[in-house]
PDB file of N, CA and C in Angstrom:
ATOM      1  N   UNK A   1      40.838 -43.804 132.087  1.00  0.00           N
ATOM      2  CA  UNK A   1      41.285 -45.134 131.728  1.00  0.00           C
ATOM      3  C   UNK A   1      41.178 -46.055 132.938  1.00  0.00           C
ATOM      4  N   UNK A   2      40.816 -47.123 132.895  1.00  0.00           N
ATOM      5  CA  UNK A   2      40.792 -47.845 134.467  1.00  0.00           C
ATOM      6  C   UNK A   2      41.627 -49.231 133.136  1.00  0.00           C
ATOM      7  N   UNK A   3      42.193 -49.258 134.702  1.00  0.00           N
ATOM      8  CA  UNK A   3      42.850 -50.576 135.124  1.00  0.00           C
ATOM      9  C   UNK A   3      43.016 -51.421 135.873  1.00  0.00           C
ATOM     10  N   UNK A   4      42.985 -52.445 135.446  1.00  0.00           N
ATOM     11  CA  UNK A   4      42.349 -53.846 136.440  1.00  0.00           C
ATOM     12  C   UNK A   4      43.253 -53.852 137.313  1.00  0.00           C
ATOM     13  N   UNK A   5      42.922 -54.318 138.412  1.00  0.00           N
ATOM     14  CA  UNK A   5      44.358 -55.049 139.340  1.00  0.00           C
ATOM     15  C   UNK A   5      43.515 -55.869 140.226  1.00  0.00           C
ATOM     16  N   UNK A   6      44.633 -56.550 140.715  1.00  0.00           N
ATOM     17  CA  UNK A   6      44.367 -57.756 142.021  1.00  0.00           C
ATOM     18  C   UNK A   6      43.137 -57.660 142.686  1.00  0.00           C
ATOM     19  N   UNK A   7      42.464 -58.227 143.001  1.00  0.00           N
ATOM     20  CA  UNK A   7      41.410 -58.076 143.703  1.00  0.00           C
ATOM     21  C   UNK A   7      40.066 -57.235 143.251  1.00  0.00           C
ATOM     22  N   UNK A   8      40.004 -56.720 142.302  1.00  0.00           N
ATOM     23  CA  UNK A   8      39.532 -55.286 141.749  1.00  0.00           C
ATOM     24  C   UNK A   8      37.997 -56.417 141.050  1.00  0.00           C
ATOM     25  N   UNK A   9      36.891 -56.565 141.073  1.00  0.00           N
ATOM     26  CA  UNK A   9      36.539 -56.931 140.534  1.00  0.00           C
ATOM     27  C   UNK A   9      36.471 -56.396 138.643  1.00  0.00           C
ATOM     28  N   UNK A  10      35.845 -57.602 137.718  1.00  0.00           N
ATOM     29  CA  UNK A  10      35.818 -57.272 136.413  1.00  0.00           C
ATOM     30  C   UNK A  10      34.364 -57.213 135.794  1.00  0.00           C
ATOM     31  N   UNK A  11      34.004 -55.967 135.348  1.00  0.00           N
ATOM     32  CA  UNK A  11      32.414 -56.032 134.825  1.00  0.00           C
ATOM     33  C   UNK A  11      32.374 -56.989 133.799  1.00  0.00           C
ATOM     34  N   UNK A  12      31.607 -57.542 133.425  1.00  0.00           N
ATOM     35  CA  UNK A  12      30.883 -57.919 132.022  1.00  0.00           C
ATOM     36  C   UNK A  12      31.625 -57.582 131.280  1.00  0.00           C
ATOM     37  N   UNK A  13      31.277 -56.327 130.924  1.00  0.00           N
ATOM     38  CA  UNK A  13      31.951 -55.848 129.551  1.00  0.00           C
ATOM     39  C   UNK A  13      33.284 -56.220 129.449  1.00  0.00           C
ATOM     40  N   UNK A  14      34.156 -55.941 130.759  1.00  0.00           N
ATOM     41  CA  UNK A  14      35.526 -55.406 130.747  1.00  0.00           C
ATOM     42  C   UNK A  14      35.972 -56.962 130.266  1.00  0.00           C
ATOM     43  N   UNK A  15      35.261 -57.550 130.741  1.00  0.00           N
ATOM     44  CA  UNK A  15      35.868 -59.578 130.417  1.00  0.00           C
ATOM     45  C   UNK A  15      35.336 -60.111 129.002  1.00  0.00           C
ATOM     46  N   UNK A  16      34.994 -59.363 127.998  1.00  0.00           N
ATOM     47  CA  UNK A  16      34.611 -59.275 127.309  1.00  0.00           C
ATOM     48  C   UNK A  16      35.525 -58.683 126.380  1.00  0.00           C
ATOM     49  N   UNK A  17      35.716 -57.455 126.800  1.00  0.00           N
ATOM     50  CA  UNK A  17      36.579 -57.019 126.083  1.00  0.00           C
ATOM     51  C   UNK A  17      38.274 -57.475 126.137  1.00  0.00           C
ATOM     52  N   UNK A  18      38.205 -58.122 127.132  1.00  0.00           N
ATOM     53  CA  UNK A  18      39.729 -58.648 127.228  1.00  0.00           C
ATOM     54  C   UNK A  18      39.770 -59.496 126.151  1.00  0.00           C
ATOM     55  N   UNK A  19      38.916 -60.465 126.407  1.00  0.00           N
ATOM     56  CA  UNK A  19      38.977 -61.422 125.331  1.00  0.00           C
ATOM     57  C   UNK A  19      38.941 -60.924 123.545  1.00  0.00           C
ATOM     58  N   UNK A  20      37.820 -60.335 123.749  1.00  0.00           N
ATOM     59  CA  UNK A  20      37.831 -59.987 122.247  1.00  0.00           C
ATOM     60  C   UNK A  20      38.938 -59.027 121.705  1.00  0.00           C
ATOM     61  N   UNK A  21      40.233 -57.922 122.754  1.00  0.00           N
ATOM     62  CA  UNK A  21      41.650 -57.509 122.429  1.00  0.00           C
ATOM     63  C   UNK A  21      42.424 -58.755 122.267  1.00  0.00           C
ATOM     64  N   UNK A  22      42.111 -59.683 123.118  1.00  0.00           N
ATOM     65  CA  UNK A  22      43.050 -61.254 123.149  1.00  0.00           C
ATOM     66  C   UNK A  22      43.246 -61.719 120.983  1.00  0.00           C
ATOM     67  N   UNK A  23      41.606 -61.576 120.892  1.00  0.00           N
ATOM     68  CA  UNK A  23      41.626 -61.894 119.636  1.00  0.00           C
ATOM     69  C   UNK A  23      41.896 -61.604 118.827  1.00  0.00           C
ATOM     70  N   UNK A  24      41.657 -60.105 118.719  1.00  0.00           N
ATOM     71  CA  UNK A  24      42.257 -59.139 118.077  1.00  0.00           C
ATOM     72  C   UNK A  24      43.622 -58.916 117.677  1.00  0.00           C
ATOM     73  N   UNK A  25      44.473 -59.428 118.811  1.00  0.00           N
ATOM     74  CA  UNK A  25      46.029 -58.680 118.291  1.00  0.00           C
ATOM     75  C   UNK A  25      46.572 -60.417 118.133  1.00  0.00           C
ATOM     76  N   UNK A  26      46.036 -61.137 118.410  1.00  0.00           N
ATOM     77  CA  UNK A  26      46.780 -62.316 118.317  1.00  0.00           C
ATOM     78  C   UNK A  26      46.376 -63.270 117.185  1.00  0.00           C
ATOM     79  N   UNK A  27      47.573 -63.628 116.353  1.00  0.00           N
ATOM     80  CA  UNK A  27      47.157 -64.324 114.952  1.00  0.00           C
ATOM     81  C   UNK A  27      46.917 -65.617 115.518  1.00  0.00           C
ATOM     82  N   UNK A  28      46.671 -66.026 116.420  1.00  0.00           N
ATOM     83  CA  UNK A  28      46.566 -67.578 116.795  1.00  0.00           C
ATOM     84  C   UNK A  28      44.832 -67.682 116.684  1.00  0.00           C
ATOM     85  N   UNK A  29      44.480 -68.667 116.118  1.00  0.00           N
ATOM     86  CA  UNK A  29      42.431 -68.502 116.338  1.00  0.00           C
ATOM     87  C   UNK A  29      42.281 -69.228 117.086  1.00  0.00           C
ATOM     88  N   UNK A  30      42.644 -69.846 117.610  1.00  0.00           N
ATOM     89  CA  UNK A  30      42.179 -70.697 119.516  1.00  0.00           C
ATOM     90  C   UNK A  30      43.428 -70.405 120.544  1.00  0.00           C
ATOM     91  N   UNK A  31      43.818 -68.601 120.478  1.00  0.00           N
ATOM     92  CA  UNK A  31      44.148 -68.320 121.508  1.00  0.00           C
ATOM     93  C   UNK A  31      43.491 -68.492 122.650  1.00  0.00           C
ATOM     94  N   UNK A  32      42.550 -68.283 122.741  1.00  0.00           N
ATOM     95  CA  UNK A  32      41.323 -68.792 124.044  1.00  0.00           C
ATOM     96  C   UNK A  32      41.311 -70.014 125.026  1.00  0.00           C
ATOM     97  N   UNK A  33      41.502 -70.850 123.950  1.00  0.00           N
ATOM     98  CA  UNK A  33      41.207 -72.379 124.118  1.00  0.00           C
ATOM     99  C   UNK A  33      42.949 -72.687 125.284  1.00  0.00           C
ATOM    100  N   UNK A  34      43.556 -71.918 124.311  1.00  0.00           N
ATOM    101  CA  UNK A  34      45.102 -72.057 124.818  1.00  0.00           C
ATOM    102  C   UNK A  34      45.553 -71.307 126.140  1.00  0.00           C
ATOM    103  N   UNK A  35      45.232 -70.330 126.088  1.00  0.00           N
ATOM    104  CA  UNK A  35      45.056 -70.248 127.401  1.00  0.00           C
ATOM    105  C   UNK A  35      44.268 -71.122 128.682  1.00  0.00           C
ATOM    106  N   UNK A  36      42.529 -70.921 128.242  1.00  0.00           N
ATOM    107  CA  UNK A  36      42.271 -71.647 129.186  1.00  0.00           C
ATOM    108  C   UNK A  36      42.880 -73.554 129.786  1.00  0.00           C
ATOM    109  N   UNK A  37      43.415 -73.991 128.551  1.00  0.00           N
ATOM    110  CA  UNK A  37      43.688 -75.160 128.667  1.00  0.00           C
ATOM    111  C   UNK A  37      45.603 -74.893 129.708  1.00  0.00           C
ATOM    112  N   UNK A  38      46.209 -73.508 129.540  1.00  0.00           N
ATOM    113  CA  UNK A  38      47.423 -73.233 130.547  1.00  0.00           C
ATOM    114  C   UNK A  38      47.222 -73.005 131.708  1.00  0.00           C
ATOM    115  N   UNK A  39      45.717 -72.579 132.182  1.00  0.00           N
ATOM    116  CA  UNK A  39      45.349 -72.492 133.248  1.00  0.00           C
ATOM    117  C   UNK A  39      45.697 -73.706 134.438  1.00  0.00           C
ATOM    118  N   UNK A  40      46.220 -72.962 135.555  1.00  0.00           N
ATOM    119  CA  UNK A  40      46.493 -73.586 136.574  1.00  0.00           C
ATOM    120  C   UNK A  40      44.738 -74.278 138.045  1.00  0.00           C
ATOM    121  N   UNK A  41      44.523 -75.627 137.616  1.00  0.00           N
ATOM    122  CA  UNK A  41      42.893 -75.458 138.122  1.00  0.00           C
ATOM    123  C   UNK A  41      43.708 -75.467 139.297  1.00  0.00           C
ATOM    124  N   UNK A  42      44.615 -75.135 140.075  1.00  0.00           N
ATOM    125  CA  UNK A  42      44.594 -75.266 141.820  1.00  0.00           C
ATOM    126  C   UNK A  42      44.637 -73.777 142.364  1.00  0.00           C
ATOM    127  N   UNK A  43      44.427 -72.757 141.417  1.00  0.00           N
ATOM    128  CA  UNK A  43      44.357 -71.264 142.092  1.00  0.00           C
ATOM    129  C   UNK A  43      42.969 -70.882 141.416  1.00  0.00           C
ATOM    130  N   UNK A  44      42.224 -71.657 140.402  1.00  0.00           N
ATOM    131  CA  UNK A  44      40.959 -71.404 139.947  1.00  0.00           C
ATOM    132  C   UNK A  44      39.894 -70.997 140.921  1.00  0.00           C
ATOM    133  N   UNK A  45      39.568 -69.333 140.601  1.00  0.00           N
ATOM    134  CA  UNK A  45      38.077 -69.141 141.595  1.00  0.00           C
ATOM    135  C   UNK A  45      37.127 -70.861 141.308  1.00  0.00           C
ATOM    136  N   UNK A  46      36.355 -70.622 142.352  1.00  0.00           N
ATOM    137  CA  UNK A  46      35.459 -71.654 142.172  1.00  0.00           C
ATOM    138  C   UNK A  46      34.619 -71.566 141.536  1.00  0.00           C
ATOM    139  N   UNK A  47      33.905 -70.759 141.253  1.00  0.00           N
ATOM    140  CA  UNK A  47      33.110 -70.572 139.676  1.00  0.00           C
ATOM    141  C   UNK A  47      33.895 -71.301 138.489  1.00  0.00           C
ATOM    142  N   UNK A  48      34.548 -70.705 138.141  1.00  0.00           N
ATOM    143  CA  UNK A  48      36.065 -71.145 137.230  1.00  0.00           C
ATOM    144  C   UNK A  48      36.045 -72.577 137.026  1.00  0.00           C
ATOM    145  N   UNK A  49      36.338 -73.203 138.416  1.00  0.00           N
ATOM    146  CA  UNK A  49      36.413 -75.083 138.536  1.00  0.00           C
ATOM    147  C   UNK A  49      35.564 -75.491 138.359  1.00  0.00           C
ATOM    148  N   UNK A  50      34.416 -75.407 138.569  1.00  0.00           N
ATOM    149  CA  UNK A  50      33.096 -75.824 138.341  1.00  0.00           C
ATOM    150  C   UNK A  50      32.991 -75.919 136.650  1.00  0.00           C
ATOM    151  N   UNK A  51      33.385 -75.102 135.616  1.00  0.00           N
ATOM    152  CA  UNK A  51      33.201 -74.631 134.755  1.00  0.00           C
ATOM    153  C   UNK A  51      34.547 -75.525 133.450  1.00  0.00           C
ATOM    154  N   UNK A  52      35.495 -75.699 134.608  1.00  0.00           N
ATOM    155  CA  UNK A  52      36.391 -76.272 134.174  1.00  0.00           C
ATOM    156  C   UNK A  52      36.215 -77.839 133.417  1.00  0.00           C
ATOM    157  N   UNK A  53      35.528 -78.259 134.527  1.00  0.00           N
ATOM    158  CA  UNK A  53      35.524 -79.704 134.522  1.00  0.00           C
ATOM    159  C   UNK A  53      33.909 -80.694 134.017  1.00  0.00           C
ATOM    160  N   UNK A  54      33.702 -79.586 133.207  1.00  0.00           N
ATOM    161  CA  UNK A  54      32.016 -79.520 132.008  1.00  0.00           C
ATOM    162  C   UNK A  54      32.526 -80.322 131.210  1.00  0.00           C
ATOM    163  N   UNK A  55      31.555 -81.079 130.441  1.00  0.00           N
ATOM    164  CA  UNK A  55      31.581 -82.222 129.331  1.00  0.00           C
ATOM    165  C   UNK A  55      31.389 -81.117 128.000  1.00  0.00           C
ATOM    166  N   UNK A  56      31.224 -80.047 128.091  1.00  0.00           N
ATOM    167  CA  UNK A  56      31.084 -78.954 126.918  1.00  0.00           C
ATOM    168  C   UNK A  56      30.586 -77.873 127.324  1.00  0.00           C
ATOM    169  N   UNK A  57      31.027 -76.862 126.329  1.00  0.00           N
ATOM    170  CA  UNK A  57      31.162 -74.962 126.722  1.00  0.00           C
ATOM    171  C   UNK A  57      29.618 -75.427 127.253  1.00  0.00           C
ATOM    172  N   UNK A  58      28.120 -75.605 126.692  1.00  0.00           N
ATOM    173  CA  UNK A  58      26.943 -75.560 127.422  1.00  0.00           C
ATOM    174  C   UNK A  58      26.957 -75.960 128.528  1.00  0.00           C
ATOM    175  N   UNK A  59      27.068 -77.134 128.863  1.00  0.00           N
ATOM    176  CA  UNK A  59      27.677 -77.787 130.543  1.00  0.00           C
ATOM    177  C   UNK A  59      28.315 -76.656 131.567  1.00  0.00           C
ATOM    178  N   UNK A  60      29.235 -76.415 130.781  1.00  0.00           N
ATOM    179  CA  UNK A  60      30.321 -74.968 131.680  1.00  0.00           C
ATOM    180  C   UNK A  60      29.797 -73.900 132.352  1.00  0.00           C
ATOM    181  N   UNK A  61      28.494 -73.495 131.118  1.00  0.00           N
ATOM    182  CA  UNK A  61      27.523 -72.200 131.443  1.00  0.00           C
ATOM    183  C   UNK A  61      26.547 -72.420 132.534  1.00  0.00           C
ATOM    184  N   UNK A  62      26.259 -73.963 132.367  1.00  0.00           N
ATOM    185  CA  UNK A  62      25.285 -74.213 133.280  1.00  0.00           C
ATOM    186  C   UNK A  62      25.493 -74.566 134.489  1.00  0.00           C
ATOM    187  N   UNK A  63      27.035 -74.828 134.533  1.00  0.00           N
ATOM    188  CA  UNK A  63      27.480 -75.029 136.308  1.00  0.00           C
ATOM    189  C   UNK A  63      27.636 -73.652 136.263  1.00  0.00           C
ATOM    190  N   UNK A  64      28.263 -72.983 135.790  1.00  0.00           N
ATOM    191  CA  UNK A  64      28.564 -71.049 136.229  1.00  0.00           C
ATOM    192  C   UNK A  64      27.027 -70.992 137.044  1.00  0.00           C
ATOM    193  N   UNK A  65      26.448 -70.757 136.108  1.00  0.00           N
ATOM    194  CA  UNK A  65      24.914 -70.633 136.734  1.00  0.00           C
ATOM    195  C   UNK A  65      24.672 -71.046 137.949  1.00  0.00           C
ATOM    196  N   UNK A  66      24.589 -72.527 138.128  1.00  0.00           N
ATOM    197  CA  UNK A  66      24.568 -73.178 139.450  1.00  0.00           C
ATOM    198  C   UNK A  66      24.967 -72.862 140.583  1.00  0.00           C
ATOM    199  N   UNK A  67      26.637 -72.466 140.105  1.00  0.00           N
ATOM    200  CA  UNK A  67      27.143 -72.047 141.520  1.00  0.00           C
ATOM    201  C   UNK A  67      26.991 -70.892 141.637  1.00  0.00           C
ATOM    202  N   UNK A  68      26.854 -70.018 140.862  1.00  0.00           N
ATOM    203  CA  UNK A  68      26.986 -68.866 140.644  1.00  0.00           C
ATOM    204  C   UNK A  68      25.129 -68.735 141.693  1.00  0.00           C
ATOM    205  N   UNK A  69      24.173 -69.261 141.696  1.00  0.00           N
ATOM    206  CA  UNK A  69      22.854 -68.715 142.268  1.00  0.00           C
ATOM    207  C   UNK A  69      22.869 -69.245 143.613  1.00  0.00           C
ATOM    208  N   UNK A  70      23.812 -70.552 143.753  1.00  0.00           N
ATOM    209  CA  UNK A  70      24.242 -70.677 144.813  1.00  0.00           C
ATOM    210  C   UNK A  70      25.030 -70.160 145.953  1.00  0.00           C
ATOM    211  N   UNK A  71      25.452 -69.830 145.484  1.00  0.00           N
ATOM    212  CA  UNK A  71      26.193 -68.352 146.163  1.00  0.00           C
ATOM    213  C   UNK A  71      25.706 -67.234 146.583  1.00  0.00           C
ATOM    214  N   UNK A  72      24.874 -67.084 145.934  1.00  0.00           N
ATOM    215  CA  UNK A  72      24.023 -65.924 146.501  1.00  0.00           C
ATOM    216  C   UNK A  72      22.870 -66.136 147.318  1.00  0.00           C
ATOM    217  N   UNK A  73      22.495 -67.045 147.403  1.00  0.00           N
ATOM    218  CA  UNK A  73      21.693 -67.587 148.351  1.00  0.00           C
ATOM    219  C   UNK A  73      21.742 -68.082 149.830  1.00  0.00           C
TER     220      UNK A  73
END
């Protein structure tokens, strides 16, 4: 069984699957939305902020991207 903790990075899948248990046990259908909108942006990784502050989910993906190749470079 693995379990996440602090610092621990999260695969693909595993962020994936959080979400889709999120959906699963919770009768709310924009649990998602509700969370991300409780999110605190002043402890947001920077990927995250970038992503935050998109004119729409496509926008969001495409700064992830951005910073995200930026970073590695």
């Amino acid at each position: 069984m693995n379990v996440l903790r602090d610092g621990d990075p999260v695969s693909t899948m595993q962020f994936f699957a959080i979400w889709r248990a999120l959906a699963d046990i919770s009768a709310d259908p924009v649990i998602g939305l509700r969370i991300a909108l409780s999110l605190d942006d002043a402890v947001l990784p920077p990927s995250f902020l970038a992503a935050y502050y998109a004119r729409d989910f496509r926008d969001a993906l495409q700064r992830v991207v951005r910073f995200k190749a930026a970073v590695r470079t």
